[in-house]
Protein backbone atom coordinates (compact mmCIF):
# COMPACT_ATOMS: atom_id res chain seq x y z
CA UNK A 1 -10.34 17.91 9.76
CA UNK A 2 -7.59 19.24 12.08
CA UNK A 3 -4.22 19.67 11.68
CA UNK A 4 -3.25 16.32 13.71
CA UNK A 5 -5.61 14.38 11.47
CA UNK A 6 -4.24 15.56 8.11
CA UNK A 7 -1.27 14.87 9.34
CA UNK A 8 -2.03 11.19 10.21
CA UNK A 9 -3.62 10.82 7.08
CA UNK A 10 -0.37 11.70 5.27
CA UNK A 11 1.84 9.81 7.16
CA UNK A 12 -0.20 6.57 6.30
CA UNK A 13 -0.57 7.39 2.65
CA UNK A 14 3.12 7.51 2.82
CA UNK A 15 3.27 4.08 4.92
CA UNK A 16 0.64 2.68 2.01
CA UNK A 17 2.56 3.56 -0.41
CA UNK A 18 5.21 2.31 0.53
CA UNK A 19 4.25 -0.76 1.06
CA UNK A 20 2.91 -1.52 -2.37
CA UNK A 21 6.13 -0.34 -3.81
CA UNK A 22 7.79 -2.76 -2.01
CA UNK A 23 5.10 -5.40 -3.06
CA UNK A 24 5.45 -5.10 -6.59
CA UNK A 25 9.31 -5.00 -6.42
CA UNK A 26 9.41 -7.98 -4.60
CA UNK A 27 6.65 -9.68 -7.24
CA UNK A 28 8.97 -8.85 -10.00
CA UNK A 29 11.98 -11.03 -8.32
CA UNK A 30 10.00 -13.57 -7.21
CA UNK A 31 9.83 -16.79 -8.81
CA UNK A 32 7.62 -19.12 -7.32
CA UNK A 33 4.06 -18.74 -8.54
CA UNK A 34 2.07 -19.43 -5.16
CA UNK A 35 4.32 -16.63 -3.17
CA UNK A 36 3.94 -14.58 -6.16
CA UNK A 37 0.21 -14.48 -5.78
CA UNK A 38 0.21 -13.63 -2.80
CA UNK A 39 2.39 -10.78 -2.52
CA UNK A 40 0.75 -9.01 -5.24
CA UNK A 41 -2.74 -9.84 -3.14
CA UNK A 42 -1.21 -7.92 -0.39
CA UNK A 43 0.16 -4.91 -2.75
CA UNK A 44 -3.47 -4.56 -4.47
CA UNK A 45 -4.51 -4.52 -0.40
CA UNK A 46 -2.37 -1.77 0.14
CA UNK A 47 -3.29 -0.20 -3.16
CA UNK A 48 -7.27 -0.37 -1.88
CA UNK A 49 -6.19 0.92 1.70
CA UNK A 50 -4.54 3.75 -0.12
CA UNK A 51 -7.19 5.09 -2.17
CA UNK A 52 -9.19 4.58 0.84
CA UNK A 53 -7.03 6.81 3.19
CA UNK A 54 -6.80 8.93 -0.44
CA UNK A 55 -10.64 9.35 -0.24
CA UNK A 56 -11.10 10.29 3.07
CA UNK A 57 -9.30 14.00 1.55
């Protein structure tokens, strides 16, 4: 891999990773049990998409 493409692949493990943290905090507030579900969908989405970018290393 070059440079450039390590370098992508670190900026969107960083992105990813962000993003679940923010999913789980916001699963933790939230009360109502339909939005809850689905925000911790999207964080184990962004947890898969992670380990996928991870992988690719």
């Amino acid at each position: 891999m070059t440079t450039k493409e390590l370098l992508y692949i670190e900026d969107a493990l960083g992105h990813e990773k962000y993003f679940q943290t923010r999913c789980k905090e916001a699963v933790s507030q939230l009360q109502d049990p339909e939005l809850k579900s689905c925000v911790q969908g999207l964080a184990e989405k962004h947890s898969r998409i992670f380990q996928s970018f991870y992988g690719l290393l």
